[in-house]
N, C-alpha and C. Protein backbone atom coordinates (compact mmCIF):
# COMPACT_ATOMS: atom_id res chain seq x y z
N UNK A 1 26.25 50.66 43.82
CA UNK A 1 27.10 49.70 43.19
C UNK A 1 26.46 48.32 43.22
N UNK A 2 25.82 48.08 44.32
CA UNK A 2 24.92 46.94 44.30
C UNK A 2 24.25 46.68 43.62
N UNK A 3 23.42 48.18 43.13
CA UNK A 3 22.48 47.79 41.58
C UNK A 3 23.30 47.73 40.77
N UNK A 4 24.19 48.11 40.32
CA UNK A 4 24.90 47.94 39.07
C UNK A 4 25.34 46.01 38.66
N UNK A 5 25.22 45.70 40.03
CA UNK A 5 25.69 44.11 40.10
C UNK A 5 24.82 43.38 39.60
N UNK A 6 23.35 43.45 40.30
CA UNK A 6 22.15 43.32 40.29
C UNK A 6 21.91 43.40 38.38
N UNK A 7 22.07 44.84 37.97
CA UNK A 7 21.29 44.93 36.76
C UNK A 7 22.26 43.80 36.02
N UNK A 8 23.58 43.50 35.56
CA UNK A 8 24.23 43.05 35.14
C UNK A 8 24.16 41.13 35.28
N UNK A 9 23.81 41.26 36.18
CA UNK A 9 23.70 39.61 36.49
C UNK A 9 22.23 39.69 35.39
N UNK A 10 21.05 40.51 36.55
CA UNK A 10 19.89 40.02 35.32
C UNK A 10 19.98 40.43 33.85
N UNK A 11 21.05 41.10 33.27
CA UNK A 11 21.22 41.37 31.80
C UNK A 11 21.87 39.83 31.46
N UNK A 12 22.93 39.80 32.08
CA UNK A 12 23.49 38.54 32.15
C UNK A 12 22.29 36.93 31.73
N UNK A 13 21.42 37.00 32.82
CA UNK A 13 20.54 36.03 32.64
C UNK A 13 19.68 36.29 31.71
N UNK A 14 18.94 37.42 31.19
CA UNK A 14 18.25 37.78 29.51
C UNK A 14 19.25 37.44 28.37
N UNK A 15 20.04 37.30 28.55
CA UNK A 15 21.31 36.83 27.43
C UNK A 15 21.31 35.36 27.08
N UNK A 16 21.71 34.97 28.40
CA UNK A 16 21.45 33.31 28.63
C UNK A 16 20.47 32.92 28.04
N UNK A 17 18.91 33.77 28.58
CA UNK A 17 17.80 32.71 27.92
C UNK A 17 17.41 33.15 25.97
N UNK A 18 17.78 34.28 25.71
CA UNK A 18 17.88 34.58 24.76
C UNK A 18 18.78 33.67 23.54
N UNK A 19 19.87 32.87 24.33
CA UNK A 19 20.66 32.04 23.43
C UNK A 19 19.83 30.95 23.67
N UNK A 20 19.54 30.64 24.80
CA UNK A 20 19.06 29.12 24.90
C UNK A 20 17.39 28.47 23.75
N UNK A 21 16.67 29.96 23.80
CA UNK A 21 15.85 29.83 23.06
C UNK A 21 16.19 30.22 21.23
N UNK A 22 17.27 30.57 21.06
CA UNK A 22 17.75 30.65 19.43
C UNK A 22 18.56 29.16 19.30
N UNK A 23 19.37 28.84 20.38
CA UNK A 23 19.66 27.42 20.02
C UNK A 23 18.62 26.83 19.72
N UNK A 24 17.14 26.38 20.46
CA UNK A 24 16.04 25.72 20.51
C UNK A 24 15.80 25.76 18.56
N UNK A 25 15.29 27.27 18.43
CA UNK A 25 14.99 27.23 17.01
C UNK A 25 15.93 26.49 15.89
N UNK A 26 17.05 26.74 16.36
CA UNK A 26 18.39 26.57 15.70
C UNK A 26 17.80 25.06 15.47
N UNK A 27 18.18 24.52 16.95
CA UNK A 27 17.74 23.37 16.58
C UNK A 27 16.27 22.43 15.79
N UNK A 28 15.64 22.72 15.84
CA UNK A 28 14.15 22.78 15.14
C UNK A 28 14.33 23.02 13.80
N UNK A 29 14.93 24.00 13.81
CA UNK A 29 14.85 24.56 12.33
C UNK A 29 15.72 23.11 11.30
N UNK A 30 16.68 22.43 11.64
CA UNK A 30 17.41 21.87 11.39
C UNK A 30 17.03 20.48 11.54
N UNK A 31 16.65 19.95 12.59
CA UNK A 31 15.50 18.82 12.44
C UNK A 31 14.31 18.41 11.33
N UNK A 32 13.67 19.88 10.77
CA UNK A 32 12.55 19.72 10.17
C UNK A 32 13.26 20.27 8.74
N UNK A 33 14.13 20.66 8.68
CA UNK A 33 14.80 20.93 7.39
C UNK A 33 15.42 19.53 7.06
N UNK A 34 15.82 18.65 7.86
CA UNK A 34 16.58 17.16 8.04
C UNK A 34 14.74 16.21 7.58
N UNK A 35 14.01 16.47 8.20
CA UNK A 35 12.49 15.60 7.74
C UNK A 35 12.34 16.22 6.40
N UNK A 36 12.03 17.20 6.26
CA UNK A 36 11.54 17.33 4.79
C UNK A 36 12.91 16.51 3.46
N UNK A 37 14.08 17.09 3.98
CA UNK A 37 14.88 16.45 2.82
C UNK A 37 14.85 14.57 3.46
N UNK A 38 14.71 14.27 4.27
CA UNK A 38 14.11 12.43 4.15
C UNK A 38 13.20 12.31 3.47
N UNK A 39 12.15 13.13 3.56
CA UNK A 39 10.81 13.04 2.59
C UNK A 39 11.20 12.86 1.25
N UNK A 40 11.61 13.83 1.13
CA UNK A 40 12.16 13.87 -0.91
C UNK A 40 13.12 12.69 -0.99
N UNK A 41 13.72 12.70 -0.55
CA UNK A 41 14.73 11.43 -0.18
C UNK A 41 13.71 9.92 -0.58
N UNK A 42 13.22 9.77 0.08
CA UNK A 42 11.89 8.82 0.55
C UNK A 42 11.18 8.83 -1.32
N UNK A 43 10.77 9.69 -1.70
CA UNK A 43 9.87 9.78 -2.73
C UNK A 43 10.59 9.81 -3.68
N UNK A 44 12.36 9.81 -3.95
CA UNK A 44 13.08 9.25 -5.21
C UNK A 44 12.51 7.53 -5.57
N UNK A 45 12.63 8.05 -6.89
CA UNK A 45 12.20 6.65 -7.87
C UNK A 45 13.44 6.35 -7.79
N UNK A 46 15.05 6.32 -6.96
CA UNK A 46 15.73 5.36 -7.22
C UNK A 46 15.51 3.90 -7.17
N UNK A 47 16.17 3.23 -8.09
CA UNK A 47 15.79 1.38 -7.72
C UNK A 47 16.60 1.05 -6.64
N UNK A 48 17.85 1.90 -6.13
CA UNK A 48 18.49 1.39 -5.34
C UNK A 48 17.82 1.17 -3.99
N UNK A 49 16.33 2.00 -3.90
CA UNK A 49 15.76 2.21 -2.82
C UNK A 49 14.59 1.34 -1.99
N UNK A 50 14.89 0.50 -1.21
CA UNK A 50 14.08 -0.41 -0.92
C UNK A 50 13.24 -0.01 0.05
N UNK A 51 11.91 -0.18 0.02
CA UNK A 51 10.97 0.16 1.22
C UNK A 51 9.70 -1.41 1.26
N UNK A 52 9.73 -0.89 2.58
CA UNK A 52 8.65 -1.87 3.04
C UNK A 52 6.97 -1.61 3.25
N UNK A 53 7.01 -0.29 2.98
CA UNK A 53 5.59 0.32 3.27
C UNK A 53 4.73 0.78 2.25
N UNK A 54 3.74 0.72 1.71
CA UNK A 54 3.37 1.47 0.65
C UNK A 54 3.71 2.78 0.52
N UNK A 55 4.09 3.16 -0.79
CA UNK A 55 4.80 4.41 -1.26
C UNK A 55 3.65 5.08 -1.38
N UNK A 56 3.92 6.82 -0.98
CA UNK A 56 2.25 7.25 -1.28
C UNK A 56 2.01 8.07 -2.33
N UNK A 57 3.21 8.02 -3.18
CA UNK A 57 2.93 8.37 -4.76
C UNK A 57 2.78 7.29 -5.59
N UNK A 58 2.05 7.51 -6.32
CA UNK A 58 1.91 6.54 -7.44
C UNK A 58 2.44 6.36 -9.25
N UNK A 59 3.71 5.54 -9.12
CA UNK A 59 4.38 5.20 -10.17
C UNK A 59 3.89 3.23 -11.00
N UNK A 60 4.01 3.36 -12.38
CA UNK A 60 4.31 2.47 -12.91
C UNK A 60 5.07 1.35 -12.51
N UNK A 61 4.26 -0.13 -12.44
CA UNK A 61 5.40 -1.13 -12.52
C UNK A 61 6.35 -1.19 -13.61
N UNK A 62 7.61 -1.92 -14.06
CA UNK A 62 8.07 -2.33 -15.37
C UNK A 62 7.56 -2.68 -16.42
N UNK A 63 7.50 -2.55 -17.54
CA UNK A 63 7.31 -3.52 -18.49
C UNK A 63 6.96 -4.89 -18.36
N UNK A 64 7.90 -5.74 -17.66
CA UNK A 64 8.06 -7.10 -17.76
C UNK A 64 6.69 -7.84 -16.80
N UNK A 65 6.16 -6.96 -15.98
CA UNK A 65 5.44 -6.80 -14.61
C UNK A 65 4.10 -6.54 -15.16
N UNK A 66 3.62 -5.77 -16.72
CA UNK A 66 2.32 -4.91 -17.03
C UNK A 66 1.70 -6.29 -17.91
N UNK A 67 0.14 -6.05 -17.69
CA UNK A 67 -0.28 -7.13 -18.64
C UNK A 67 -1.55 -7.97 -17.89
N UNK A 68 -2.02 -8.72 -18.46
CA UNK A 68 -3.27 -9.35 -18.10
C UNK A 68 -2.86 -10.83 -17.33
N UNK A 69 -3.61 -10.66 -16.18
CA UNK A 69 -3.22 -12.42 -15.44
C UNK A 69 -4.95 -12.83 -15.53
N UNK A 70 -4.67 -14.23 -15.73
CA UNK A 70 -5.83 -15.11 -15.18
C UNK A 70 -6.14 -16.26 -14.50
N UNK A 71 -7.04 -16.44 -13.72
CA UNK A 71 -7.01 -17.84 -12.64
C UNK A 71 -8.28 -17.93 -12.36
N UNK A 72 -8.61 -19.06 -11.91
CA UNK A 72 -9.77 -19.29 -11.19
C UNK A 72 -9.96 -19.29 -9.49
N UNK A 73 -10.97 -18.83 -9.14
CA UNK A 73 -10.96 -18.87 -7.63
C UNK A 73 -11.79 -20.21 -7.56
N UNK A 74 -11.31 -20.29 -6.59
CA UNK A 74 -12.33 -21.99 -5.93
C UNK A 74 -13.21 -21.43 -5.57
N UNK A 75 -14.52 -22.36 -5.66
CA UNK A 75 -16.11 -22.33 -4.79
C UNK A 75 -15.26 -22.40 -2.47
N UNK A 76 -16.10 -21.52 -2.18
CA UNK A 76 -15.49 -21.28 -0.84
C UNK A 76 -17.05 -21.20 -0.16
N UNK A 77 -17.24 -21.48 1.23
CA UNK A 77 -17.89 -21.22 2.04
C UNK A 77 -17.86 -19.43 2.43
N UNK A 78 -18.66 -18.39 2.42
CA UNK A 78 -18.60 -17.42 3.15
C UNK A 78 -18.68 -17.16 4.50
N UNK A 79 -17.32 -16.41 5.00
CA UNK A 79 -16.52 -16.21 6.54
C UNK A 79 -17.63 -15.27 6.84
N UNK A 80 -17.77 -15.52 8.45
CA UNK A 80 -17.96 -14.44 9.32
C UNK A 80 -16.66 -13.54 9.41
N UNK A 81 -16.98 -12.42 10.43
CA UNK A 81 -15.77 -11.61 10.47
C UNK A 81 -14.85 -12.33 11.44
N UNK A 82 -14.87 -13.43 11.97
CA UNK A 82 -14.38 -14.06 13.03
C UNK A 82 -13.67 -15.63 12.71
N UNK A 83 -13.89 -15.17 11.20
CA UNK A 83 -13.50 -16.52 9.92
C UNK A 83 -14.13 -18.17 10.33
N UNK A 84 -15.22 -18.07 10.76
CA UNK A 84 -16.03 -18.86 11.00
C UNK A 84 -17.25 -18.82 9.41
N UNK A 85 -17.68 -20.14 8.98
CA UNK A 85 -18.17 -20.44 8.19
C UNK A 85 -19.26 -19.97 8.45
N UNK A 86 -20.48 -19.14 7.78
CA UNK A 86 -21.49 -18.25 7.70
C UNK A 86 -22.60 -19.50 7.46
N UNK A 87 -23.63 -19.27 8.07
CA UNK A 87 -24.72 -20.45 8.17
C UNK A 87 -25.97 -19.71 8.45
N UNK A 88 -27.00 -20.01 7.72
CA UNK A 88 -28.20 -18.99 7.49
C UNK A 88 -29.61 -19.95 7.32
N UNK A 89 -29.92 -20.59 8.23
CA UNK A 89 -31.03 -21.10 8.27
C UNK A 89 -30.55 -22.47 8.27
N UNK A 90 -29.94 -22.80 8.58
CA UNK A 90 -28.77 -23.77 9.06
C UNK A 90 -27.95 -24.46 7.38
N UNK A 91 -28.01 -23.59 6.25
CA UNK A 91 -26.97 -23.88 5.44
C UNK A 91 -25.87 -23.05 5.24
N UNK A 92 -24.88 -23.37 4.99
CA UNK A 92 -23.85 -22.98 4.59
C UNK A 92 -23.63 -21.98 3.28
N UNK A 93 -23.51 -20.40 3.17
CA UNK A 93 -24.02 -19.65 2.23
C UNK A 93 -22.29 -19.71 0.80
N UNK A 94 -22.67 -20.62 0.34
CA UNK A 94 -21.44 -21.02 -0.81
C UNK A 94 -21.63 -20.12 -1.83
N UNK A 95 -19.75 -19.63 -1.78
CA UNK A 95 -19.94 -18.51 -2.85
C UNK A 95 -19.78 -19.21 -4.50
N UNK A 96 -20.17 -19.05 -5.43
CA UNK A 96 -19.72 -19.93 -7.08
C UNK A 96 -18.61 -19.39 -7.01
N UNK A 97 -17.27 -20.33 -7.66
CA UNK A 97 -15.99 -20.21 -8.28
C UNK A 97 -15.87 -19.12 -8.97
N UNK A 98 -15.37 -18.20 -9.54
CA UNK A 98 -14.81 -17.31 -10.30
C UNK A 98 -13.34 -17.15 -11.00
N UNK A 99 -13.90 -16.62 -12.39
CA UNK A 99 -12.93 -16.20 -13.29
C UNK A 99 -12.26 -15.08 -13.20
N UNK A 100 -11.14 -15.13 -12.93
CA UNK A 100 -10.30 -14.03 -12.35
C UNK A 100 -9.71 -13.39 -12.83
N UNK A 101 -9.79 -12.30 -13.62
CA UNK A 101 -8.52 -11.40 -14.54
C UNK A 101 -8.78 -9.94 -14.46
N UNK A 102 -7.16 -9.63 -14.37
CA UNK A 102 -6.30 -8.63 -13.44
C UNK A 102 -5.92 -8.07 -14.19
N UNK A 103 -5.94 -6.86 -15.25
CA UNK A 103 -5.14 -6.31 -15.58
C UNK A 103 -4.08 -4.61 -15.08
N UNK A 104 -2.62 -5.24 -14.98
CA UNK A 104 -1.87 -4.12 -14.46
C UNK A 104 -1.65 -3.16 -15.68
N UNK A 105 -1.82 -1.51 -15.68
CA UNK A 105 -1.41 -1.32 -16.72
C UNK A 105 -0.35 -0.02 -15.93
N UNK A 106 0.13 0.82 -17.02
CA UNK A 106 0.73 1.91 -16.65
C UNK A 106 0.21 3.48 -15.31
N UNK A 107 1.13 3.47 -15.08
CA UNK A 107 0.57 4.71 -14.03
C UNK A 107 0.05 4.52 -12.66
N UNK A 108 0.10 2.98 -12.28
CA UNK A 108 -0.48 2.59 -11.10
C UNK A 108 -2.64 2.37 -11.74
N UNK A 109 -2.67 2.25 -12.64
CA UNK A 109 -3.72 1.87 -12.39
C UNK A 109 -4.10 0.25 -12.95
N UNK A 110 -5.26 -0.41 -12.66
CA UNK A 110 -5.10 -1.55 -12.97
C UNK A 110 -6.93 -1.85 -12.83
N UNK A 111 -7.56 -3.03 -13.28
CA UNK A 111 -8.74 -3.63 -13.76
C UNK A 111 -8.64 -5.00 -13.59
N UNK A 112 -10.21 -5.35 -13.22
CA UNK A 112 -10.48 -6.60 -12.55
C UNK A 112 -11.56 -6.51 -12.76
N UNK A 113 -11.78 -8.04 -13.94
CA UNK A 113 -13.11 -8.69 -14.13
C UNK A 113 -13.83 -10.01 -13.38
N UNK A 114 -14.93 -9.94 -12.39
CA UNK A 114 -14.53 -11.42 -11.54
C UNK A 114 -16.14 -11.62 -12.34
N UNK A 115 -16.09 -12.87 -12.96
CA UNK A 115 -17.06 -13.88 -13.18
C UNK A 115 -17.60 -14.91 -13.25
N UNK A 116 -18.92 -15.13 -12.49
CA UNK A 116 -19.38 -15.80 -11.08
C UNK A 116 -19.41 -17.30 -12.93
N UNK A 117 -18.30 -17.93 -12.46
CA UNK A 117 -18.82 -19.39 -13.21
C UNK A 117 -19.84 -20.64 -13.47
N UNK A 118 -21.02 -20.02 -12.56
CA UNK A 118 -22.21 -20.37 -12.35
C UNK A 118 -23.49 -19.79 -13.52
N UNK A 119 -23.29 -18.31 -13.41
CA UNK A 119 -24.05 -17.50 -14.11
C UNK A 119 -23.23 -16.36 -15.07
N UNK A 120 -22.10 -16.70 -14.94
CA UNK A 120 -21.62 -15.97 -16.16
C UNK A 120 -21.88 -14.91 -16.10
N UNK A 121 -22.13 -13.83 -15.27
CA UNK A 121 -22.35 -12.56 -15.07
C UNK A 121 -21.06 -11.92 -14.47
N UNK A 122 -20.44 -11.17 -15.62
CA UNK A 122 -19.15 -9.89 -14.81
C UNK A 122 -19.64 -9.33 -14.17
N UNK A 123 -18.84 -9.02 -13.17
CA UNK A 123 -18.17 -7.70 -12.85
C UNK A 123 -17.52 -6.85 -12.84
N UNK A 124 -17.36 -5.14 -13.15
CA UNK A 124 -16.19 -4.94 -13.53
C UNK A 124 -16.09 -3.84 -12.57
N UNK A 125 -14.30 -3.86 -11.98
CA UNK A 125 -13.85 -3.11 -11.32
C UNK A 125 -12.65 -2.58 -11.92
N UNK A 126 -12.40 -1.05 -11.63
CA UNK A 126 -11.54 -0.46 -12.03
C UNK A 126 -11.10 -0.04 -10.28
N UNK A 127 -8.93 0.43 -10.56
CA UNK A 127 -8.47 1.00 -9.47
C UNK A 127 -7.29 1.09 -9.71
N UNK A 128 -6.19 1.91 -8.27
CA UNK A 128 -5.27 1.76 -8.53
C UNK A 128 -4.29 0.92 -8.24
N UNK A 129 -3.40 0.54 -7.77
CA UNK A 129 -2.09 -0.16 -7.25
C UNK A 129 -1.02 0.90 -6.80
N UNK A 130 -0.29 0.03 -5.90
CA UNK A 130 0.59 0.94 -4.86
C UNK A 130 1.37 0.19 -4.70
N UNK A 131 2.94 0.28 -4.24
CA UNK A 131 4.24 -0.63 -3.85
C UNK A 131 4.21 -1.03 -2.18
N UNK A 132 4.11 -2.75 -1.67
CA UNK A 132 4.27 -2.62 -0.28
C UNK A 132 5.66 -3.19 -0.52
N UNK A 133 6.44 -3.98 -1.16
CA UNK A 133 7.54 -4.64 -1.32
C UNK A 133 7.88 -4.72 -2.77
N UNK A 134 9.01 -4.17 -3.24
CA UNK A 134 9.91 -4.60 -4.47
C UNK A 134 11.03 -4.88 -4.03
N UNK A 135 11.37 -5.96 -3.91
CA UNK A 135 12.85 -6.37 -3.94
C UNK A 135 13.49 -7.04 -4.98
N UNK A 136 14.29 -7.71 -5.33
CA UNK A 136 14.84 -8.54 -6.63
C UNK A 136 14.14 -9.46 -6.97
N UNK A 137 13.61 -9.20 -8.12
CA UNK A 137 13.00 -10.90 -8.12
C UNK A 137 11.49 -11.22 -7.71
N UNK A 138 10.74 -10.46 -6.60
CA UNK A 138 9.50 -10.65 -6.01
C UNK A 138 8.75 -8.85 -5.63
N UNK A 139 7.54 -8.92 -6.31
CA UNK A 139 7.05 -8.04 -6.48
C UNK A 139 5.83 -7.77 -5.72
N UNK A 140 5.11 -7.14 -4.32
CA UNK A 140 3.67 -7.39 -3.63
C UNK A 140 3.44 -6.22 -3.92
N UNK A 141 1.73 -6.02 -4.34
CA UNK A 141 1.35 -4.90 -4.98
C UNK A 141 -0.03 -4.96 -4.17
N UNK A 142 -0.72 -3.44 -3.44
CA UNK A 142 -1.70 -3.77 -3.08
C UNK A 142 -2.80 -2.82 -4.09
N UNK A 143 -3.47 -3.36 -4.30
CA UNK A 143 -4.59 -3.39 -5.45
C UNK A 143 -5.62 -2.59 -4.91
N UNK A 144 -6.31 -1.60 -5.29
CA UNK A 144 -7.91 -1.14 -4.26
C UNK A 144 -8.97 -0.90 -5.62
N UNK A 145 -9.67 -1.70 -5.74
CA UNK A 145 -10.53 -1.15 -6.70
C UNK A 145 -12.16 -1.02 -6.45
N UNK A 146 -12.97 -0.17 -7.34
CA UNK A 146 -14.41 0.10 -7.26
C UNK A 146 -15.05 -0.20 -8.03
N UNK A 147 -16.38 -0.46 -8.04
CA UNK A 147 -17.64 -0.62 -9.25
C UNK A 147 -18.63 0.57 -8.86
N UNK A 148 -18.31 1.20 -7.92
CA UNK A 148 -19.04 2.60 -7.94
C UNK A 148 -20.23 1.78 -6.79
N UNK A 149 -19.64 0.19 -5.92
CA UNK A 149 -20.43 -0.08 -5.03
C UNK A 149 -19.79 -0.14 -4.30
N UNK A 150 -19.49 -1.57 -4.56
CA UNK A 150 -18.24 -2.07 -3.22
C UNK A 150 -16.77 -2.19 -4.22
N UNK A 151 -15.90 -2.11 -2.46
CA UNK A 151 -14.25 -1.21 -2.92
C UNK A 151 -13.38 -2.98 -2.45
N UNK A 152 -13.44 -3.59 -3.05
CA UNK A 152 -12.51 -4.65 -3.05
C UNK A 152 -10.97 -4.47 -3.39
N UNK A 153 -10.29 -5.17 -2.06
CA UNK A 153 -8.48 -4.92 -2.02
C UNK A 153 -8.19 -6.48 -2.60
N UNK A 154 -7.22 -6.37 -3.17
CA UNK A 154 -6.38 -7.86 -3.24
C UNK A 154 -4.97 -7.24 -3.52
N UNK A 155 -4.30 -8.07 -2.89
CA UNK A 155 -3.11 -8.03 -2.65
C UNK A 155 -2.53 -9.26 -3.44
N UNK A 156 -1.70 -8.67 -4.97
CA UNK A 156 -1.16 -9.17 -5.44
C UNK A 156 0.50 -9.59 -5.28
N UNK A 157 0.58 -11.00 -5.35
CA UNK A 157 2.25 -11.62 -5.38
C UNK A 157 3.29 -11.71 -6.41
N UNK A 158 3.88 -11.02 -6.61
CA UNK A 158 4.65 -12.11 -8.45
C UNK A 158 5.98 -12.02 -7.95
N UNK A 159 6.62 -13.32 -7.95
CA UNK A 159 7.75 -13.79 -7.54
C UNK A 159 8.40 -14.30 -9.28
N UNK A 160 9.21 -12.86 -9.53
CA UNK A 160 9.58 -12.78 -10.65
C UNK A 160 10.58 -14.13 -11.28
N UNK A 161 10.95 -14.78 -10.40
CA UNK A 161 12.19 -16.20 -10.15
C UNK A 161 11.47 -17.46 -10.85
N UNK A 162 10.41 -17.53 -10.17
CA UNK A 162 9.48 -18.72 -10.52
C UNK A 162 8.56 -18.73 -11.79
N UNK A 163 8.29 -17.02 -11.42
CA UNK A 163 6.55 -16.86 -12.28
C UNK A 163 4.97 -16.89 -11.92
N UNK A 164 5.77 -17.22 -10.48
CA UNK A 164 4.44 -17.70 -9.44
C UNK A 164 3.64 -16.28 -9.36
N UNK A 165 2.27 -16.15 -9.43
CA UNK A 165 1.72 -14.89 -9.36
C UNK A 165 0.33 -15.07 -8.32
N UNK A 166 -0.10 -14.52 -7.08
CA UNK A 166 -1.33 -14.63 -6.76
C UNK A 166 -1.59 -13.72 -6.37
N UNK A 167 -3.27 -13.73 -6.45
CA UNK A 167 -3.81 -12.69 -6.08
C UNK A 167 -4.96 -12.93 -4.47
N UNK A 168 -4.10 -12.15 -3.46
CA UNK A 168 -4.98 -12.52 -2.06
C UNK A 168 -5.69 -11.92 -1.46
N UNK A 169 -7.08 -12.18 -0.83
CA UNK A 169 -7.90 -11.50 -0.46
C UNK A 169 -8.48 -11.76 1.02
N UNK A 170 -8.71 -10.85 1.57
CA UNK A 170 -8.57 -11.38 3.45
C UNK A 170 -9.93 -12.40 3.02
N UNK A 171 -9.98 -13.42 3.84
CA UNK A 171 -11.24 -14.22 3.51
C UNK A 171 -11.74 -15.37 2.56
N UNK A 172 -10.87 -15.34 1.58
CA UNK A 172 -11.27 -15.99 0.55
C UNK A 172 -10.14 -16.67 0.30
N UNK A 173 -10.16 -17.72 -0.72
CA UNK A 173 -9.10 -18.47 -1.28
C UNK A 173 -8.37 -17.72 -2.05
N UNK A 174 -7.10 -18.14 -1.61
CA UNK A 174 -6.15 -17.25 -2.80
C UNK A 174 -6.10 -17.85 -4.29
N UNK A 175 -5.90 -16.74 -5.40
CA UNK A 175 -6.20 -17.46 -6.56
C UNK A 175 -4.69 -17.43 -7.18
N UNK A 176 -4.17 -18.22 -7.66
CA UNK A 176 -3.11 -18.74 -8.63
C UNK A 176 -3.56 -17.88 -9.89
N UNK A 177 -2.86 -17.14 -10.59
CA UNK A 177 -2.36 -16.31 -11.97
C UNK A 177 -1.36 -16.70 -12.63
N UNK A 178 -1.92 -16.70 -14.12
CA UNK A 178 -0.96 -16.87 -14.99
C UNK A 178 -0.80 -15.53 -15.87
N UNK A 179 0.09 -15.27 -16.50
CA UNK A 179 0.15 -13.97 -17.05
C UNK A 179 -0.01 -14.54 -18.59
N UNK A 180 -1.44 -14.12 -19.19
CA UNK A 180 -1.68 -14.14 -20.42
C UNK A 180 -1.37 -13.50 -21.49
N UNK A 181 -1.20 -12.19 -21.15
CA UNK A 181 -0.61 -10.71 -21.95
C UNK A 181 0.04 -10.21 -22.03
């Protein structure tokens, strides 16, 4: 009769852990069924939906938003990585001013011609754009583009209220845009 107690308690306790580990899944299962629908959640094109991070699909700005900007960059001293003025045989290595135009077009992609106002020689970069902030009114777009050398970011502003538009680059002077197109 003692074993009978015995077997029953340890049936008893295979029961126990048998639930405790289907709750576990239970629970899991329901957590990661809860992440994936945030995900989709997350990746609606509602407007009601505000985020702060770059989105990692890539959609179209508006209409009102697409189009060609232009500005000039100022003549700047070139930074060390430590934003200290770069000095090379004891001068100061000055970059020429540039002509600055941006065009945003559909689909997240966008184009950038920078030319050195010294020598009049383009450059041309193609890339895409991505959302770090849309809120009412003010629009920050981060920009990544290539020439099949170097991969230059600028991080564009347009504060839809004003009209104010710039385009910023770690290091350099920020350039003022006007929207031509």
């Amino acid at each position: 009769m003692n074993d009978d107690f015995q077997e029953t308690d340890s049936s008893q306790s295979d029961l126990w852990a048998k639930k405790k580990v289907l709750s576990a899944f239970l629970v899991a299962g329901i957590l990661l069924g809860g992440a994936a629908l945030y995900g989709e959640f997350i990746k609606s094109k509602d407007s009601s939906t505000k985020t702060e991070t770059a989105v990692p699909y890539v959609y179209s700005v508006t209409d009102e938003y697409l189009g060609t900007y232009h500005g000039t960059q100022a003549s700047y001293n070139l930074k060390n990585k430590y934003g200290s003025d770069m000095v090379v045989n004891g001068r100061y290595i000055r970059i020429a001013p540039i002509d600055f135009k941006l065009e945003l077009k559909r689909d997240g992609e966008v184009n950038l011609v920078l030319t050195s106002l010294e020598d009049n020689q383009p450059n041309f970069y193609q890339g895409n754009y991505s959302f770090i902030v849309d809120r009412d009114g003010y629009l920050k777009l981060e920009c990544n583009f290539s020439d099949g050398t170097t991969n230059p970011r600028y991080y564009l502003d347009i504060n839809n209220v004003t009209k104010n538009t710039q385009a910023i680059k770690s290091g350099e002077p920020t350039v003022d845009l006007v929207k031509i197109l």
